[in-house]
Protein backbone atom coordinates (compact mmCIF):
# COMPACT_ATOMS: atom_id res chain seq x y z
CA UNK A 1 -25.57 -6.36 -20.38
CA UNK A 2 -25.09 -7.02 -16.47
CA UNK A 3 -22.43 -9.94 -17.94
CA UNK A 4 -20.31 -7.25 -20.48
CA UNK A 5 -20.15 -4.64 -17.52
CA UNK A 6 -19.06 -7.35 -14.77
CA UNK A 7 -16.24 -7.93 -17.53
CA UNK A 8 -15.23 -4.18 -18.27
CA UNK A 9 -14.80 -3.83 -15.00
CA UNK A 10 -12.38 -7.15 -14.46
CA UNK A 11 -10.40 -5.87 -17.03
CA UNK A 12 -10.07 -2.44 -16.25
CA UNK A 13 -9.40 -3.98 -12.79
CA UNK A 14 -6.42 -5.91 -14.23
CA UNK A 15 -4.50 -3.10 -16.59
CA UNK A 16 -4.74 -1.40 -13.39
CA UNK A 17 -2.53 -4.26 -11.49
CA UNK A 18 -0.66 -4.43 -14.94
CA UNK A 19 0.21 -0.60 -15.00
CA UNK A 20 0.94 -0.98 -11.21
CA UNK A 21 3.67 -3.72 -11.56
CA UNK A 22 4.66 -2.53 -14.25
CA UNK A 23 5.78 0.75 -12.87
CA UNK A 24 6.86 -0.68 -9.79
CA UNK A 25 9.36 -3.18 -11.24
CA UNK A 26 10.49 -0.77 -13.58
CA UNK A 27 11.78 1.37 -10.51
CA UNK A 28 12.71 -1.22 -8.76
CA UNK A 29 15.16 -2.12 -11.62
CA UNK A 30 16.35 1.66 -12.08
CA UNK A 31 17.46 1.51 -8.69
CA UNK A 32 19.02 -1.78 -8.65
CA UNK A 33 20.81 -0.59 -11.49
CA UNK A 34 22.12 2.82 -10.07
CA UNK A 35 22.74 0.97 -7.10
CA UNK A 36 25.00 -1.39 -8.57
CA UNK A 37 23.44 -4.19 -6.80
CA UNK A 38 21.50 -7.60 -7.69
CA UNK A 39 17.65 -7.46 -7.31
CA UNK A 40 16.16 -8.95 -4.30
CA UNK A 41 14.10 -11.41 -4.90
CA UNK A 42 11.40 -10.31 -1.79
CA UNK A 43 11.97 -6.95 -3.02
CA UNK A 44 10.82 -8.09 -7.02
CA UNK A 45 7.77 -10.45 -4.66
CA UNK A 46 6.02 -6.90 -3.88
CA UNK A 47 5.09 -6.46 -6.94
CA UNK A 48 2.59 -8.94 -6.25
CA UNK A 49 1.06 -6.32 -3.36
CA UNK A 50 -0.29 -4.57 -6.94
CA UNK A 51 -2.67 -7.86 -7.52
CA UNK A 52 -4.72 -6.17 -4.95
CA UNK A 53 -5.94 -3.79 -7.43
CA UNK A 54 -8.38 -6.66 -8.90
CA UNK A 55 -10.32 -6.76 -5.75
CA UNK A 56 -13.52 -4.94 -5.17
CA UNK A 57 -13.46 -1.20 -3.72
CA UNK A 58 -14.07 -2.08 -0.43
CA UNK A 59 -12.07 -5.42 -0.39
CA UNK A 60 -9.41 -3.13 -1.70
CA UNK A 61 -9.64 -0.77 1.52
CA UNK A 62 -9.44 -3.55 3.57
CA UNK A 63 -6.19 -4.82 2.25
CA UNK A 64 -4.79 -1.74 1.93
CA UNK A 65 -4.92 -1.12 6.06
CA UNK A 66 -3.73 -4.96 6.30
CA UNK A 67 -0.88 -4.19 4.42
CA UNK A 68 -0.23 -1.34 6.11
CA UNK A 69 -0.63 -2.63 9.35
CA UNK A 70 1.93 -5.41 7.95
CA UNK A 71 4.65 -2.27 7.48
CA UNK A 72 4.25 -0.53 10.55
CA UNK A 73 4.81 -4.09 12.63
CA UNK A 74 7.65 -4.65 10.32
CA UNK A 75 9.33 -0.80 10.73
CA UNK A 76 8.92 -1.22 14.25
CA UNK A 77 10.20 -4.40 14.54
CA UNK A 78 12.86 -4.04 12.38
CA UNK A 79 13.50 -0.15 12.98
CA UNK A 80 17.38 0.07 13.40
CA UNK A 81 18.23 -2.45 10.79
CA UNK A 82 15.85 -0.90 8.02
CA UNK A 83 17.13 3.03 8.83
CA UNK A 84 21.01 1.55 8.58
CA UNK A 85 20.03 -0.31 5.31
CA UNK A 86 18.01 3.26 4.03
CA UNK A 87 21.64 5.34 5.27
CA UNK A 88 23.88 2.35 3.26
CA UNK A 89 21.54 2.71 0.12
CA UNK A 90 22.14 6.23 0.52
CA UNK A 91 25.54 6.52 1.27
CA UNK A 92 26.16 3.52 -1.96
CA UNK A 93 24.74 6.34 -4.18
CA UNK A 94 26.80 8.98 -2.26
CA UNK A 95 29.72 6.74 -3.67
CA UNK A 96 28.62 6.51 -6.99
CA UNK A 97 28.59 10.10 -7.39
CA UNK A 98 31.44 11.01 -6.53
CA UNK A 99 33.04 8.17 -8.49
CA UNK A 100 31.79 10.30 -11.51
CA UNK A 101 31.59 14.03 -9.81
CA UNK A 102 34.50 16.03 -8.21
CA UNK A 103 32.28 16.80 -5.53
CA UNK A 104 32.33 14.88 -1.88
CA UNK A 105 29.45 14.36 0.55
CA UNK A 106 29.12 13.42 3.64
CA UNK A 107 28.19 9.81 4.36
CA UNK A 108 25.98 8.67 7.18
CA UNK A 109 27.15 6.91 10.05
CA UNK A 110 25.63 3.25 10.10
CA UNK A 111 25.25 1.77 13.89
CA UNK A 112 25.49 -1.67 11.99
CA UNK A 113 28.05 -4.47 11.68
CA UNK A 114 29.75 -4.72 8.55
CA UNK A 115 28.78 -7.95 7.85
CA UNK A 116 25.29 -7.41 8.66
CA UNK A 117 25.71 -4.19 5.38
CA UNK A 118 24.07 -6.56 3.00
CA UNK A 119 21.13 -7.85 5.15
CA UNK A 120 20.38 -4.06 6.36
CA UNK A 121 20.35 -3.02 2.72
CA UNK A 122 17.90 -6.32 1.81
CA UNK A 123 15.72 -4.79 4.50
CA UNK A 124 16.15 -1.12 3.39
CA UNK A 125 14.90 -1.95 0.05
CA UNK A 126 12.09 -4.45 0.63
CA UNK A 127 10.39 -1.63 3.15
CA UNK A 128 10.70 0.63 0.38
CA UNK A 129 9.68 -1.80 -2.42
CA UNK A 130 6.21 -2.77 -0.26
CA UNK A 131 5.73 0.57 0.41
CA UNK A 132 6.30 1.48 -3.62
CA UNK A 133 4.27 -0.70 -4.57
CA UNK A 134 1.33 -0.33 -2.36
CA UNK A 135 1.08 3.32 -3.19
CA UNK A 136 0.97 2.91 -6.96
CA UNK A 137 -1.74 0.39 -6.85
CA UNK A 138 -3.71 2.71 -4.22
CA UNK A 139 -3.31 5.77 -6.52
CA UNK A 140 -3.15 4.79 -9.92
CA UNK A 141 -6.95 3.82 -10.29
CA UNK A 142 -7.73 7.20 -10.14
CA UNK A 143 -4.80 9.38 -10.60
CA UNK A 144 -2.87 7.12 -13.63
CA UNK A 145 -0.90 9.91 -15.29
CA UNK A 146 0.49 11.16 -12.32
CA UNK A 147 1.85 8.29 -11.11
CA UNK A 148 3.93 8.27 -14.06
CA UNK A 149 4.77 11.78 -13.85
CA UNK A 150 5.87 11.32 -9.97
CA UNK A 151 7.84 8.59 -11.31
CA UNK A 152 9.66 10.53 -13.88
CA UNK A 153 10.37 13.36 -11.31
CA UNK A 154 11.82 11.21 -9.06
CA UNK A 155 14.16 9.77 -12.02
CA UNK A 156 14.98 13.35 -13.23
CA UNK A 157 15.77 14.40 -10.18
CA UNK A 158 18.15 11.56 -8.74
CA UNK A 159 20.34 11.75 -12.27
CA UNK A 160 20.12 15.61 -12.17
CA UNK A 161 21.66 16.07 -8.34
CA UNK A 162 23.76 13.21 -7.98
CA UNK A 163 24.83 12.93 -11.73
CA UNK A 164 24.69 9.56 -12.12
CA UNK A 165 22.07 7.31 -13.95
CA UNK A 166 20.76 3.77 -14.78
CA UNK A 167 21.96 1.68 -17.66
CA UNK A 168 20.27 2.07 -20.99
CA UNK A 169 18.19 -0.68 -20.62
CA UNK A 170 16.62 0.23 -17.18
CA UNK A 171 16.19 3.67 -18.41
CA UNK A 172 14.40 2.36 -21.34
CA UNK A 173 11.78 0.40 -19.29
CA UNK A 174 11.36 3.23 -16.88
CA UNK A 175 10.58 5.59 -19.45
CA UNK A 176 7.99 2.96 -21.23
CA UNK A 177 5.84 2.00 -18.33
CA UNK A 178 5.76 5.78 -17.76
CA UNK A 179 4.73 6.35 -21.08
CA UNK A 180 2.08 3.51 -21.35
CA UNK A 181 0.64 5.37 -17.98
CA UNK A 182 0.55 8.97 -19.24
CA UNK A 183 -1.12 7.96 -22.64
CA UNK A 184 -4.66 7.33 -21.99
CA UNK A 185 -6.14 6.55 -25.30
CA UNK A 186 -5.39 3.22 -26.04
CA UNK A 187 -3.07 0.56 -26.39
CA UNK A 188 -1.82 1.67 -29.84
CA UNK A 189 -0.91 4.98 -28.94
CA UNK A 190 0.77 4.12 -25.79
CA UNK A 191 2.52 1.06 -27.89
CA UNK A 192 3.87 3.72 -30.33
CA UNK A 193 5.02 6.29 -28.05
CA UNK A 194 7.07 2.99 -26.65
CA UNK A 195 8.04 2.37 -30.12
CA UNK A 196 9.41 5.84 -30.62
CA UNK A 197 11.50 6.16 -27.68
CA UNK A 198 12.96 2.86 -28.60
CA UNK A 199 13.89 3.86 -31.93
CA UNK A 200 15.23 6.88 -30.65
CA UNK A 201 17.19 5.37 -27.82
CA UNK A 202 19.16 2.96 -29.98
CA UNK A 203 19.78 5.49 -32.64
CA UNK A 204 21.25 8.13 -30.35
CA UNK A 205 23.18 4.58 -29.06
CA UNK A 206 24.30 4.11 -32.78
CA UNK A 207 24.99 7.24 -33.78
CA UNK A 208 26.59 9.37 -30.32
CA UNK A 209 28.48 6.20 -28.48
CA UNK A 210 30.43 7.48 -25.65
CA UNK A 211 30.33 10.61 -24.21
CA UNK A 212 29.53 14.68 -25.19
CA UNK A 213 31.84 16.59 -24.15
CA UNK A 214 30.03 19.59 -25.03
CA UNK A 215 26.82 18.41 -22.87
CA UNK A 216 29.48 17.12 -19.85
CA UNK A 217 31.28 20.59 -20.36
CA UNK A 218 27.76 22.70 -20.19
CA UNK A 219 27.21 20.23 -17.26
CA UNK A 220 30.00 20.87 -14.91
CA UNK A 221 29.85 24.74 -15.64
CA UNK A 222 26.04 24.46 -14.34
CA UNK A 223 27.05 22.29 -10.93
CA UNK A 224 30.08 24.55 -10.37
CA UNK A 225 27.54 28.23 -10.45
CA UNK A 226 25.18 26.16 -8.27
CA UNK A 227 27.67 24.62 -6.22
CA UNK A 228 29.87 28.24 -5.51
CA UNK A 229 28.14 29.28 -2.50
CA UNK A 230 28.70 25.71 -0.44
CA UNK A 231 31.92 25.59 -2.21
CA UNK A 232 32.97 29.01 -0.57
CA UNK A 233 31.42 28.60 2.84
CA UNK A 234 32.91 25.33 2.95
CA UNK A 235 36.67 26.45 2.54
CA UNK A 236 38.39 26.90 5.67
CA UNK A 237 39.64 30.72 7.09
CA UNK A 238 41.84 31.76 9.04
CA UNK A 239 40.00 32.75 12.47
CA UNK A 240 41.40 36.60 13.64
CA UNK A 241 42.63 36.18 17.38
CA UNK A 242 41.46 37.62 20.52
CA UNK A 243 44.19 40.36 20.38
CA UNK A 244 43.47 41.48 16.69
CA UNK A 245 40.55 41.80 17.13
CA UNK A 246 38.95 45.17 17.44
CA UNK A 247 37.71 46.18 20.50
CA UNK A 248 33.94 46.77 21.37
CA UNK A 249 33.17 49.99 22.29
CA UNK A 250 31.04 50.43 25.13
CA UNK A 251 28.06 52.32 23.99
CA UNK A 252 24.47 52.16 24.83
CA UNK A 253 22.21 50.16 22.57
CA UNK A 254 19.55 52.28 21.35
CA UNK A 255 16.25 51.07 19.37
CA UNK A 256 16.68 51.62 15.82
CA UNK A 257 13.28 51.94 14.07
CA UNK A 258 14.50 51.68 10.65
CA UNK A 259 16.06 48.74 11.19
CA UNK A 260 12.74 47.00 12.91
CA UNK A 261 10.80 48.32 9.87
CA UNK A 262 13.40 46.45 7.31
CA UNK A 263 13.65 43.01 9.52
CA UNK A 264 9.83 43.57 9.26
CA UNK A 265 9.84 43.61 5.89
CA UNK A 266 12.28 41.03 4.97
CA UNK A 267 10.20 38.67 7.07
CA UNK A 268 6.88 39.56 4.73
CA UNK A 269 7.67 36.98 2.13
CA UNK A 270 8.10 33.90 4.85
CA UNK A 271 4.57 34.87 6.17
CA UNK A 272 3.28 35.06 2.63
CA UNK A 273 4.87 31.99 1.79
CA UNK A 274 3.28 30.52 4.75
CA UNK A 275 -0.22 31.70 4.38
CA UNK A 276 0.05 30.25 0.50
CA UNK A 277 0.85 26.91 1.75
CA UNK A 278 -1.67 27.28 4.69
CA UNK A 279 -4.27 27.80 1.33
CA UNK A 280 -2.84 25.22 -0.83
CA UNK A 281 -2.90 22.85 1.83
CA UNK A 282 -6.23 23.61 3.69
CA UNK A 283 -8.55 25.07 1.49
CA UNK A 284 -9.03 22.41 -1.15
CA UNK A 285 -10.00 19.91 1.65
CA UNK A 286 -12.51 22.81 3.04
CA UNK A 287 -14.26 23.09 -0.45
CA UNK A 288 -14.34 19.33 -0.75
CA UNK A 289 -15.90 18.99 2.09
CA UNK A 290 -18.60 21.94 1.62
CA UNK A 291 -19.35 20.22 -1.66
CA UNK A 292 -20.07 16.73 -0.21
CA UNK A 293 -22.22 18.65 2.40
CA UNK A 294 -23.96 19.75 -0.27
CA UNK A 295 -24.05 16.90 -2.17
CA UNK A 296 -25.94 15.08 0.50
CA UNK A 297 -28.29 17.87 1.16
CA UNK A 298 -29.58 17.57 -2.33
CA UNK A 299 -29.84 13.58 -1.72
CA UNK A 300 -31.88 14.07 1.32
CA UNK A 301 -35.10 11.88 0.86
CA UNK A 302 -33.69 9.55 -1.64
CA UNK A 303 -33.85 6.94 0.92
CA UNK A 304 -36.54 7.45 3.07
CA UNK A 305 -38.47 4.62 4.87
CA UNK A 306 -41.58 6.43 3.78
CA UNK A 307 -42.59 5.59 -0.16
CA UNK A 308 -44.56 8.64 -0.84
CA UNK A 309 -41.68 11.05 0.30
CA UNK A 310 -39.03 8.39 -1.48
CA UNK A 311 -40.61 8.82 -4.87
CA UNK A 312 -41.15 12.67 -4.96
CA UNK A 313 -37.82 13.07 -3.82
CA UNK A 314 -36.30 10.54 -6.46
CA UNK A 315 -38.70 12.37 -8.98
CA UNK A 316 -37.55 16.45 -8.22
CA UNK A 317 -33.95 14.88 -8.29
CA UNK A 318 -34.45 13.17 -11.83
CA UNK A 319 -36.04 16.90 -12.90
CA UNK A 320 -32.52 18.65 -11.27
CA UNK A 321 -30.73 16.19 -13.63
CA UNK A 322 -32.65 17.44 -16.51
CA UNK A 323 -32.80 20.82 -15.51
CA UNK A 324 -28.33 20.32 -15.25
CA UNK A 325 -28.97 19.20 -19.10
CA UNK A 326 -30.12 22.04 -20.02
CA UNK A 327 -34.00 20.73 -20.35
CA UNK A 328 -36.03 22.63 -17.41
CA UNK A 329 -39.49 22.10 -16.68
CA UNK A 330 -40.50 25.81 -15.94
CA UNK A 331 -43.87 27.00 -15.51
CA UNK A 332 -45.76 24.74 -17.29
CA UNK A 333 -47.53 21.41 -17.19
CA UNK A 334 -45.51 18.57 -16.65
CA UNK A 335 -46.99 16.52 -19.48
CA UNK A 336 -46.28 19.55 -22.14
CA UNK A 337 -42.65 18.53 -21.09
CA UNK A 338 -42.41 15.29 -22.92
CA UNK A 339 -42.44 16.64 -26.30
CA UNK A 340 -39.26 18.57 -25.23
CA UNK A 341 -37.53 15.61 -24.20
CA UNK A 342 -38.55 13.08 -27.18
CA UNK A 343 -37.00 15.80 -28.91
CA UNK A 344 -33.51 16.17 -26.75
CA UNK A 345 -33.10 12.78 -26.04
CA UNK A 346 -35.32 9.81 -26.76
CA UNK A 347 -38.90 8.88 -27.35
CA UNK A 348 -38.73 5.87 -25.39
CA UNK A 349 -37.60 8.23 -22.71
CA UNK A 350 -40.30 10.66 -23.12
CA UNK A 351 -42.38 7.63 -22.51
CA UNK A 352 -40.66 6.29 -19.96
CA UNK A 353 -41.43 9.82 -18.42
CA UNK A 354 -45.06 9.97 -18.84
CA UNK A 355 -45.54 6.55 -17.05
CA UNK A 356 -43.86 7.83 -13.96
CA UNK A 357 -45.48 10.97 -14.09
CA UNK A 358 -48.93 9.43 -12.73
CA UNK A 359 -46.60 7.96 -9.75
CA UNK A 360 -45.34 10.87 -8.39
CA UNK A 361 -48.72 12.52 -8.30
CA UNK A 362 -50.01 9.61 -6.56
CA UNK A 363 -47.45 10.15 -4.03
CA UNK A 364 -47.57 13.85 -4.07
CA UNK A 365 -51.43 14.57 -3.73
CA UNK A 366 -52.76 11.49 -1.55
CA UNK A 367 -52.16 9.85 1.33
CA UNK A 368 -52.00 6.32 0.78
CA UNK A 369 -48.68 4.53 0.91
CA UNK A 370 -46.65 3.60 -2.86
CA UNK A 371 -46.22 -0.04 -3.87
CA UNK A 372 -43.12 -1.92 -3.83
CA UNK A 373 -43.30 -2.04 -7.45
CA UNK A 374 -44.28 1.74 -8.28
CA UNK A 375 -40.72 2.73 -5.87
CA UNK A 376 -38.62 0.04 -8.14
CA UNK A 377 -40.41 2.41 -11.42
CA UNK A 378 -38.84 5.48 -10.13
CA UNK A 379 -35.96 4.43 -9.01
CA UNK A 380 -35.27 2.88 -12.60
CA UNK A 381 -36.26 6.05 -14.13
CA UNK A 382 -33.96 8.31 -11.75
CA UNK A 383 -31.12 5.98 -12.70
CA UNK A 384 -31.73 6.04 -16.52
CA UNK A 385 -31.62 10.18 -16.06
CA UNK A 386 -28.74 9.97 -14.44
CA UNK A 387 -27.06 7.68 -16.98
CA UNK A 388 -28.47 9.51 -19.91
CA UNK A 389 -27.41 13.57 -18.73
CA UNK A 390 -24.04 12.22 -17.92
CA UNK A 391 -23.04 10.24 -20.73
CA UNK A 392 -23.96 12.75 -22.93
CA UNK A 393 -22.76 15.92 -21.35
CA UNK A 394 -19.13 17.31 -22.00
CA UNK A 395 -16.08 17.71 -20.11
CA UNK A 396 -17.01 21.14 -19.46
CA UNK A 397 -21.26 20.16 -18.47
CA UNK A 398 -19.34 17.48 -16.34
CA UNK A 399 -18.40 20.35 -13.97
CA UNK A 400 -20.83 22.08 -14.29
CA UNK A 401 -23.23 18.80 -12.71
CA UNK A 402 -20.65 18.66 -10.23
CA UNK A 403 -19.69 21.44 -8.80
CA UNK A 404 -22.95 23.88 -9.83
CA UNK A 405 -25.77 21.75 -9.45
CA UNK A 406 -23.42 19.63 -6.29
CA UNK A 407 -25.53 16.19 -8.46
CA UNK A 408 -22.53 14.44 -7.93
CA UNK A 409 -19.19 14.24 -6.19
CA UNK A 410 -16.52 11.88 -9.15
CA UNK A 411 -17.40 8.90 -7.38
């Protein structure tokens, strides 16, 4: 058994550094692609940065701060080239819009040479690919489906402001590892929902080559109702002169209530915005950290130096597991309480039960010290409750453990 869960984990491990390069070289590409420029081959290397995701939890910490330590040496070091390669990427995709768009921005000035462009950009992109793929393989143990679903915003919203987007093929990928991340149940699922957008990529191909000039018309109607307010600030007026102007009239400011009580009122929404964000941001970390607080407080004696108060602690925790299962003790003798759970969960359990029973009134109602090998007993048991409630409790009694009973913080 110790063998088969060793080797669930290494392969969960692995689809996790799978997933991870997967996604990153799949964004990588897209960006090459809207880029119009050839892959870098350092750039492609960081995908290896996601093998890290095979290494133990806190091996996989440690790396992590290595690795980050690695890019902070290498921003500093390299600061002005890598912000003149980020402000060529950007002003390359600046370009590309507008190749497409009847709309001009404003491109950044670059402190660079211009034959230094390409090396800048090399630099630009490697930063970016490290740090890429470093955060995918640091979030996507836990967080898988959103990693995809940042992904996909960040795709959407590139093609939807500056109107351009990636070849078919890069789109394609993109869209894949994003939908092998968001499906969680399975390869076959994930392998059809591939499958499907496939299909339906080269059919639309097939069938709509070129163009729709009903989409492109709906399109530039859209920019131009967006775009009408920049569009009318930024045409230039003719400034009145000195002498047309009207003339001031010298008259004594006086306070104007009404007007105090509307700039008063127009400010109300900033503040509420800003007290919703203060929430949002704040308050979640507060609650996470009053239920790990209270986590621990209900672990307290769990790993005491002293047997006697080890094993009635590890005992009344086992009985707040069952009591979280919806099997409570109550007022009555502890032995009546084994028929209750041969018939909830297991006889062998009930069993298992009664033969620790004797050990935590040992260590309740004398004074002598617990053996070595009655401490191991407990433990065992308090494990096997654990295992037992939680495996067989729902989504919903999940929470409940969690966040009612504070048995257990996700981890």
């Amino acid at each position: 058994m110790e063998f088969e869960r060793v080797g669930v984990k290494w392969i969960n491990r692995a689809a996790q550094a799978l997933f991870a390069g997967l996604l990153h070289l799949a964004l990588l590409v897209a960006a090459c692609d809207l880029l119009q420029m050839q892959i870098p081959p350092l750039a492609a290397g960081a995908a290896l940065l996601c093998a890290s995701a095979l290494l133990p939890k806190r091996m996989r910490r440690i790396a992590f701060c290595v690795i980050l330590a690695g890019l902070g040496i290498f921003l500093l070091a390299e600061f002005s080239e890598i912000l003149d390669g980020w402000k060529l990427l950007a002003n390359r995709l600046f370009a590309q819009s507008q190749g497409r768009q009847a709309y001009e921005y404003q491109a950044f000035r670059v402190s660079a040479d211009p034959k230094d462009y390409a090396s800048c950009m090399a630099r630009g992109l490697l930063f970016l690919s490290m740090f890429s793929a470093m955060s995918i393989t640091a979030a996507i143990s836990k967080h898988r489906a959103l990693c995809g679903l940042c992904a996909l915003f960040l795709f959407a919203f590139v093609v939807s402001y500056l109107g351009v987007a990636p070849s078919v093929y890069a789109a394609v990928l993109l869209l894949a590892a994003v939908g092998v991340l968001v499906v969680k149940n399975g390869w076959i699922p994930a392998a059809l929902c591939v499958l499907l957008l496939a299909v339906t990529t080269l059919g639309v191909g097939v069938f709509f080559p070129g163009e729709s000039q009903r989409v492109s018309r709906w399109d530039e109607q859209l920019r131009d109702a967006l775009a009408g307010q920049t569009l009318y600030y930024a045409q230039e007026r003719e400034v009145p002169s000195p002498a047309a102007q009207m003339p001031i009239p010298e008259t004594r400011n006086e306070p104007a209530p009404q007007a105090d009580a509307e700039e008063a009122e127009s400010k109300l929404p900033l503040i509420l915005l800003l007290v919703a964000l203060a929430v949002v941001l704040f308050v979640p970390s507060i609650l996470a950290d009053v239920h790990r607080k209270c986590v621990h407080r209900g672990r307290i004696g769990l790993d005491s130096e002293d047997s006697r108060a080890a094993v009635c602690a590890m005992f009344r925790y086992a009985l707040r597991w069952l009591e979280a299962g919806g099997m409570q003790a109550g007022n009555r003798l502890l032995t009546d309480f084994a028929p209750q759970l041969e018939k909830d969960i297991s006889r062998s359990y009930a069993k298992h039960f009664l033969a620790v029973l004797p050990i935590f009134q040992e260590a309740a109602y004398s004074a002598h010290s617990i053996s070595p090998h009655s401490s191991e007993e407990m433990q065992r048991f308090l494990q096997e409750t654990q295992a037992l409630i939680w495996n067989k409790a729902t989504r919903k009694e999940k929470l409940v453990i969690r966040y009612k009973y504070a048995l257990t913080n996700g981890e």
